[in-house]
PDB file of N, CA and C in Angstrom:
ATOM      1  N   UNK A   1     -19.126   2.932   6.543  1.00  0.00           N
ATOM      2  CA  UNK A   1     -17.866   2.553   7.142  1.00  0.00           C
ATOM      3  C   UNK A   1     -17.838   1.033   7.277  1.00  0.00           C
ATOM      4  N   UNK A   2     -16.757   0.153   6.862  1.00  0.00           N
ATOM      5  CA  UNK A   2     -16.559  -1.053   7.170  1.00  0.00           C
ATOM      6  C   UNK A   2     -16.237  -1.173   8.425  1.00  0.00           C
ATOM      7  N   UNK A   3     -16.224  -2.564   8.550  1.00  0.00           N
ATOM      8  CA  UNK A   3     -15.543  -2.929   9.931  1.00  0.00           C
ATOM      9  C   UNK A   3     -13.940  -3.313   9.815  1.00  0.00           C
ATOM     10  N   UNK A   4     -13.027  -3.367  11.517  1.00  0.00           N
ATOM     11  CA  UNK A   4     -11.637  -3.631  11.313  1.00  0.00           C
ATOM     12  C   UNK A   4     -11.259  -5.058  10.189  1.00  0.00           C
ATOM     13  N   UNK A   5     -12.404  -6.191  10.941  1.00  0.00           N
ATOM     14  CA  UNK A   5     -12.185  -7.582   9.997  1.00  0.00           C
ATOM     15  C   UNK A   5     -11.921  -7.414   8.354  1.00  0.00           C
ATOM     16  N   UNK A   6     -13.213  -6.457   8.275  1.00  0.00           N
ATOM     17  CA  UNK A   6     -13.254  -6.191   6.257  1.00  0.00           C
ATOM     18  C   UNK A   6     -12.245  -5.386   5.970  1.00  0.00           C
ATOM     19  N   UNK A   7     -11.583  -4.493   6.718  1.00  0.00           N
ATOM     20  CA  UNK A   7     -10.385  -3.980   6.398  1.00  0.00           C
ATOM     21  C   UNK A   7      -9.191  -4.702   5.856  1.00  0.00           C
ATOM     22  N   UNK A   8      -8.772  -5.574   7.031  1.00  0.00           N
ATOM     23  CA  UNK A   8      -7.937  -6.363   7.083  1.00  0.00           C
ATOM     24  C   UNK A   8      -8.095  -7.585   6.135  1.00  0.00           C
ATOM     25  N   UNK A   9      -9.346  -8.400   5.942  1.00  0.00           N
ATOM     26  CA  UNK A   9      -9.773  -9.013   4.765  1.00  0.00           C
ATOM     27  C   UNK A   9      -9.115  -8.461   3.794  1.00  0.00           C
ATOM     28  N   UNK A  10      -9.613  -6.919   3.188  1.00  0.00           N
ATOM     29  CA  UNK A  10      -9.732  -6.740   2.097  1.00  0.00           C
ATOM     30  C   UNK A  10      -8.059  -6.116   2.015  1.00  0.00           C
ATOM     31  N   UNK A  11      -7.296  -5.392   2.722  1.00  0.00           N
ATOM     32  CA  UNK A  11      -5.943  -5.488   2.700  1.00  0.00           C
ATOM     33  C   UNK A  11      -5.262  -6.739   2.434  1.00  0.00           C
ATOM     34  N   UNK A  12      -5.396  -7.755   3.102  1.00  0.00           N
ATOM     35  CA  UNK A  12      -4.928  -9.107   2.691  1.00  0.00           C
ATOM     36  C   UNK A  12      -4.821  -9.593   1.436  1.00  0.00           C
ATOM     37  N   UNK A  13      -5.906  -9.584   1.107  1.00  0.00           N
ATOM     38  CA  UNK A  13      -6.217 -10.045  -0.502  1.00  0.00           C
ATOM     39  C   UNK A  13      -5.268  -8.823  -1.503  1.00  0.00           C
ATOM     40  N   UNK A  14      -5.577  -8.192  -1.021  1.00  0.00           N
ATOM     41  CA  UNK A  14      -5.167  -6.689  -2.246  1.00  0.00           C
ATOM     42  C   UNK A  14      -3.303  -7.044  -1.946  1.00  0.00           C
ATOM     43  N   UNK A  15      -2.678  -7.177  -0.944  1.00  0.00           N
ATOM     44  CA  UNK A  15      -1.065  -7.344  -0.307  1.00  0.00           C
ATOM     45  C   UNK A  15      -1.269  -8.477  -1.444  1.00  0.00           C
ATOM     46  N   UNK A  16      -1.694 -10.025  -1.194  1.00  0.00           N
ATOM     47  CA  UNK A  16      -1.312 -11.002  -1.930  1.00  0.00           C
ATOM     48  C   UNK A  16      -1.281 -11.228  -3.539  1.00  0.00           C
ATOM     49  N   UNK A  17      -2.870 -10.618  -3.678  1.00  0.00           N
ATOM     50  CA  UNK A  17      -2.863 -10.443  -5.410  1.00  0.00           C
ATOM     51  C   UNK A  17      -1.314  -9.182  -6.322  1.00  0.00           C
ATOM     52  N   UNK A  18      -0.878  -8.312  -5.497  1.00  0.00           N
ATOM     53  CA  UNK A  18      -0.072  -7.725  -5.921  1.00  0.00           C
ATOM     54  C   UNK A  18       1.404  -8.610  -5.169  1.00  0.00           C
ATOM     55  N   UNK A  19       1.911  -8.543  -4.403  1.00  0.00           N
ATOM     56  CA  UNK A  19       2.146  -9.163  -4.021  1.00  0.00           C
ATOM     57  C   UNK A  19       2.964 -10.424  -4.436  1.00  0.00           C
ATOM     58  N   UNK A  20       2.001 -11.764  -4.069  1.00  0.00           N
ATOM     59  CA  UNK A  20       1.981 -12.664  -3.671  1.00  0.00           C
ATOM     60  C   UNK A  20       1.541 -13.174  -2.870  1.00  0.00           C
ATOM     61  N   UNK A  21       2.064 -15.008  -1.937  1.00  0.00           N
ATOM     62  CA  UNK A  21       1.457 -14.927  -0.684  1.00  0.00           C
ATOM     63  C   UNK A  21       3.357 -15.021  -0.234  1.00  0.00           C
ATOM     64  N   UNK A  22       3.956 -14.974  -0.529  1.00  0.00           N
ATOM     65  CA  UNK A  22       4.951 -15.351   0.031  1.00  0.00           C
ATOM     66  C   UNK A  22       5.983 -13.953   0.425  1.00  0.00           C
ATOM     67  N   UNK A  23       5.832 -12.741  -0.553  1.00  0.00           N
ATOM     68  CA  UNK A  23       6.252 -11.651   0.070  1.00  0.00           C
ATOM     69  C   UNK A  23       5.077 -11.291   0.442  1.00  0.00           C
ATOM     70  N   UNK A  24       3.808 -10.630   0.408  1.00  0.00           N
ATOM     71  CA  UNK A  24       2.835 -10.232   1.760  1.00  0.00           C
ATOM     72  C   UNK A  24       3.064 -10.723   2.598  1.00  0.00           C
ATOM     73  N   UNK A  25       3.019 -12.320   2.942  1.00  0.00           N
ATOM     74  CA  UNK A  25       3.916 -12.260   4.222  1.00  0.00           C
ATOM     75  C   UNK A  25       4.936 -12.002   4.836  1.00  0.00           C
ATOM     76  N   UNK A  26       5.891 -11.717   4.092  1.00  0.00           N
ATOM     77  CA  UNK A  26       7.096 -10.820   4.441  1.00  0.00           C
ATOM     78  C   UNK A  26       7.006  -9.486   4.732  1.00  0.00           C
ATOM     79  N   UNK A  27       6.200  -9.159   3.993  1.00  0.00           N
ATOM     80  CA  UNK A  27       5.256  -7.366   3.912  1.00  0.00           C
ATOM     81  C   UNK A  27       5.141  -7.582   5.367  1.00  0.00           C
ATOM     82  N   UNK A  28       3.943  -8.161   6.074  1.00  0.00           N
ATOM     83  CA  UNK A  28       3.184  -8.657   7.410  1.00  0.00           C
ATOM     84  C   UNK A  28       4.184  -8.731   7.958  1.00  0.00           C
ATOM     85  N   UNK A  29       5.730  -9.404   8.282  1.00  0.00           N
ATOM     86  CA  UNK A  29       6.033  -9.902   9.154  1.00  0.00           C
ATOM     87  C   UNK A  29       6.942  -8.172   9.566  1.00  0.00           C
ATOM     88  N   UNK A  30       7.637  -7.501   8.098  1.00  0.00           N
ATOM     89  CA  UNK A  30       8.244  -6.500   8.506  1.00  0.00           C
ATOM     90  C   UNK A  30       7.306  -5.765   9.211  1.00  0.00           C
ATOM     91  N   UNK A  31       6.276  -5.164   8.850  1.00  0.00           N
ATOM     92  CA  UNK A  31       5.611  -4.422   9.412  1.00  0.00           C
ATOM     93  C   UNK A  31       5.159  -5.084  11.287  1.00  0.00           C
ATOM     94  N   UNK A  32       4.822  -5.772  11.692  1.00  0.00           N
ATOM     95  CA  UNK A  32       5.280  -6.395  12.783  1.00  0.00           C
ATOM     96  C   UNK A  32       6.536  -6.101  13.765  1.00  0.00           C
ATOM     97  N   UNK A  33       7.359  -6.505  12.988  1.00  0.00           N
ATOM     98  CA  UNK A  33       8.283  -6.194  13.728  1.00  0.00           C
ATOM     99  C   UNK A  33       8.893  -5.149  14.182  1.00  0.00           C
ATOM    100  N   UNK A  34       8.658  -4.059  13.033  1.00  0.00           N
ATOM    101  CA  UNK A  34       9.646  -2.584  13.058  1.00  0.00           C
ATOM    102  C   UNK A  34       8.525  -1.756  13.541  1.00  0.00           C
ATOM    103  N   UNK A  35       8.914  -0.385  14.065  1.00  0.00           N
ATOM    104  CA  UNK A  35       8.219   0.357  14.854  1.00  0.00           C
ATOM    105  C   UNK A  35       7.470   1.411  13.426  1.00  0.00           C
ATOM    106  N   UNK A  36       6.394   1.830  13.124  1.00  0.00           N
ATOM    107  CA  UNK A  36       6.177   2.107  12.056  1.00  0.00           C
ATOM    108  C   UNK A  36       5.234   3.238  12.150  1.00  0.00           C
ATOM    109  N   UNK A  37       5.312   4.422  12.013  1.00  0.00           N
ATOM    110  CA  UNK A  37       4.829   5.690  11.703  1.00  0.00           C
ATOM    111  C   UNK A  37       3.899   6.469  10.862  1.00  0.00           C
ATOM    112  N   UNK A  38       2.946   6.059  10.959  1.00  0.00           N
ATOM    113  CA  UNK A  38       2.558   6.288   9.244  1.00  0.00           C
ATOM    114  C   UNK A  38       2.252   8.017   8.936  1.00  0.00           C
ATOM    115  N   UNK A  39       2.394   8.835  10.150  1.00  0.00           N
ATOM    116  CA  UNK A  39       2.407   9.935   9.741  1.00  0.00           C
ATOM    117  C   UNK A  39       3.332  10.498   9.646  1.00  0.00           C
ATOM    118  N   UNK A  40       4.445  10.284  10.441  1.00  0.00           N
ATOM    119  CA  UNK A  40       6.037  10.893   9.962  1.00  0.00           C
ATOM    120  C   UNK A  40       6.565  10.094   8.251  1.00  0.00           C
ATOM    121  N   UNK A  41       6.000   9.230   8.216  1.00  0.00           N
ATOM    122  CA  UNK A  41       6.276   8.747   6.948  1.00  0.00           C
ATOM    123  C   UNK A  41       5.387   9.337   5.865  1.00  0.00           C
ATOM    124  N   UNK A  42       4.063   9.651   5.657  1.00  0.00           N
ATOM    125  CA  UNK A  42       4.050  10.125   5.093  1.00  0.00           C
ATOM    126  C   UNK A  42       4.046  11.685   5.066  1.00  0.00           C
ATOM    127  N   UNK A  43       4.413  12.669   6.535  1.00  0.00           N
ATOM    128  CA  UNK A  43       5.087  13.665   5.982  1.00  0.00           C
ATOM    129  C   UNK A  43       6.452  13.793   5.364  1.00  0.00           C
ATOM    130  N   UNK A  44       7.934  12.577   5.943  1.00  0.00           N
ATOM    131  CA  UNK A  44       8.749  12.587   4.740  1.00  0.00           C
ATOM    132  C   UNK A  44       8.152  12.345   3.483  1.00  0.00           C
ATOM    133  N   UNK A  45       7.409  11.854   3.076  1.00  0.00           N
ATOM    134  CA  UNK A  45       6.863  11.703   1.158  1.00  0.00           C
ATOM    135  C   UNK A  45       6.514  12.943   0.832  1.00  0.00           C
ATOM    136  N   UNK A  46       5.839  13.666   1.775  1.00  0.00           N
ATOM    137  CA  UNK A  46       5.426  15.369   1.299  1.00  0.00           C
ATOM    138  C   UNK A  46       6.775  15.407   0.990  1.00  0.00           C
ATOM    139  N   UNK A  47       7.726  15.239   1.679  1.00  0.00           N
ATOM    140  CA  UNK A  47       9.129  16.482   1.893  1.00  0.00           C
ATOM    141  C   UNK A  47       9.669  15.951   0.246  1.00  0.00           C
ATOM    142  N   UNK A  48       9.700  14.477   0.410  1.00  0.00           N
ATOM    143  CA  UNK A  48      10.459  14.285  -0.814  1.00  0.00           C
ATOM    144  C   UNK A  48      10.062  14.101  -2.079  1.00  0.00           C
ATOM    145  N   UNK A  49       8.475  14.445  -2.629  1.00  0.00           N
ATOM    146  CA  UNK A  49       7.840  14.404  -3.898  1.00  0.00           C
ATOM    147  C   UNK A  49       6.886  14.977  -3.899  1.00  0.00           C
ATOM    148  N   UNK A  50       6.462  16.095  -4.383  1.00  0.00           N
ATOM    149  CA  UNK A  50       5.488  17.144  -4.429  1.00  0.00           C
ATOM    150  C   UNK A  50       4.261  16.714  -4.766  1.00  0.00           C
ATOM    151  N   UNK A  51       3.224  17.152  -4.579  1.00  0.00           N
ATOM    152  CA  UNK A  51       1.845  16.110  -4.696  1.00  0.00           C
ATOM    153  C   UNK A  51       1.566  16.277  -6.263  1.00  0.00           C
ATOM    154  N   UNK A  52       2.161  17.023  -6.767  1.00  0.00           N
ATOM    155  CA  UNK A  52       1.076  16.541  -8.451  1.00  0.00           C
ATOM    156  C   UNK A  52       2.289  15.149  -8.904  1.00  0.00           C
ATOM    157  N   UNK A  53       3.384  15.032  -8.097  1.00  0.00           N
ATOM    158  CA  UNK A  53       4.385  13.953  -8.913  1.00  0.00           C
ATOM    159  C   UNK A  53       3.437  12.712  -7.948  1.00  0.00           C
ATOM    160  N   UNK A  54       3.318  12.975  -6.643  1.00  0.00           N
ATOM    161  CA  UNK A  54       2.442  11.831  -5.901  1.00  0.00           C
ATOM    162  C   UNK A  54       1.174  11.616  -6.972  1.00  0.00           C
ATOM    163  N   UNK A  55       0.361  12.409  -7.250  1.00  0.00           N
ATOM    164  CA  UNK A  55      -0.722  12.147  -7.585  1.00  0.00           C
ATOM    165  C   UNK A  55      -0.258  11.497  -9.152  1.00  0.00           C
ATOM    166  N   UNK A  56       0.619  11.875  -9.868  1.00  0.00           N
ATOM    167  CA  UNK A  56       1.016  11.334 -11.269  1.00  0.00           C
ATOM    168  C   UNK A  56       1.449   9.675 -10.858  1.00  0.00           C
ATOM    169  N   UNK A  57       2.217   9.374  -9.918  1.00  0.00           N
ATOM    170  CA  UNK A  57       2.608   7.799  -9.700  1.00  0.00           C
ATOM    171  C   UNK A  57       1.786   6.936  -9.771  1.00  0.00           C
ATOM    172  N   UNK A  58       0.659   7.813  -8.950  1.00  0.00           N
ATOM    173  CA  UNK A  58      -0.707   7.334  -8.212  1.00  0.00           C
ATOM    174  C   UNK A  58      -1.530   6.688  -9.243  1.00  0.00           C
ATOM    175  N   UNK A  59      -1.770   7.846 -10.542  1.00  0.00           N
ATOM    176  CA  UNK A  59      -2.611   7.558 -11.591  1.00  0.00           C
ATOM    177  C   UNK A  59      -1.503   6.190 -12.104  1.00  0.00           C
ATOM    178  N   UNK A  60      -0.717   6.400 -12.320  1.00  0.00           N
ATOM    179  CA  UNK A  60      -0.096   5.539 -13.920  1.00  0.00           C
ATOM    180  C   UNK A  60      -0.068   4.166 -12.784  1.00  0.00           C
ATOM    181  N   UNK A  61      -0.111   4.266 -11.693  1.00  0.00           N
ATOM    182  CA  UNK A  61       0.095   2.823 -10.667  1.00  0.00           C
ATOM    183  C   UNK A  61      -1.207   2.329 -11.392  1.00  0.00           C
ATOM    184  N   UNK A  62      -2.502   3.127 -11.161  1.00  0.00           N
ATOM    185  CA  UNK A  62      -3.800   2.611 -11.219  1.00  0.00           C
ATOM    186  C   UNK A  62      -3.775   1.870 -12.341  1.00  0.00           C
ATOM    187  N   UNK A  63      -3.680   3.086 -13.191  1.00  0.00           N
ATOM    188  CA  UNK A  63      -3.881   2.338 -15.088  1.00  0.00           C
ATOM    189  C   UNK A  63      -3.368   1.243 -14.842  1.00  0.00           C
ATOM    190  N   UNK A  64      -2.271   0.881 -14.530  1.00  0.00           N
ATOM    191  CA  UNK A  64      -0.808  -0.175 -14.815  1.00  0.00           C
ATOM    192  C   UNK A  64      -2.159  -1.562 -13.876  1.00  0.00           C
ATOM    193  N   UNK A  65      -2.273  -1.114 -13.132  1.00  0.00           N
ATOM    194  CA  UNK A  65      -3.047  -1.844 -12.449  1.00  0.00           C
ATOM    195  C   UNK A  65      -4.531  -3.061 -12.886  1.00  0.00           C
ATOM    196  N   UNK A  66      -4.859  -1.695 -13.201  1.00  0.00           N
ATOM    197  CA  UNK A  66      -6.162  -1.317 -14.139  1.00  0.00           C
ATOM    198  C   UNK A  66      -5.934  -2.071 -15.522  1.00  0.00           C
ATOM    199  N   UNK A  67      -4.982  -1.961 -15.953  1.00  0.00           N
ATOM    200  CA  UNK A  67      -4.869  -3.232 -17.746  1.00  0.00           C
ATOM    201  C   UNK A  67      -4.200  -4.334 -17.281  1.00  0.00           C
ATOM    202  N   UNK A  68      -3.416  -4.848 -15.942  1.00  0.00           N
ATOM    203  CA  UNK A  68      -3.206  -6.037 -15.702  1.00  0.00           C
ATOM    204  C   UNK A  68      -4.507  -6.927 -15.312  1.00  0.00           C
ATOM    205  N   UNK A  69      -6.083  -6.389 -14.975  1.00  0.00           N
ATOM    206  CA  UNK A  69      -7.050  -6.936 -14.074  1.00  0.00           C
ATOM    207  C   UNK A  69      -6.790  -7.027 -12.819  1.00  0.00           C
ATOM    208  N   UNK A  70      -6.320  -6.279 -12.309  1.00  0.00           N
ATOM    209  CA  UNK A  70      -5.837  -6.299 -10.735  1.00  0.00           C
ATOM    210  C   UNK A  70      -6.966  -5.983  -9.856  1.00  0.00           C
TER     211      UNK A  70
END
């Protein structure tokens, strides 16, 4: 198990390299501000995309990812 710091480190970097630094911080500031759920949110994603279409996004995100050097 990491610690909260290496979390947040390693979220940081991963927000900016995809990203940027100029929307991750926009990413950062929304998330801040708005009240944010992460389990009602991701039970709406159950409701609205069935997990083999989740898990299909998931893969082709990676690849896509994966041949840019990300």
């Amino acid at each position: 198990m990491i610690t909260d710091t290496e979390i947040k480190s390693k979220g940081l970097r991963i927000l900016t390299r995809s990203l940027g630094n100029v929307e991750a911080e926009r990413f950062m500031a929304l998330i801040q501000r708005e009240p944010f759920d992460y389990t009602k949110w991701r039970q709406d994603m159950d409701e609205e995309y069935g997990l083999e279409e989740i898990s299909s996004k998931a893969m082709a995100l990676r690849s896509k990812t994966t041949e840019q050097g990300v």
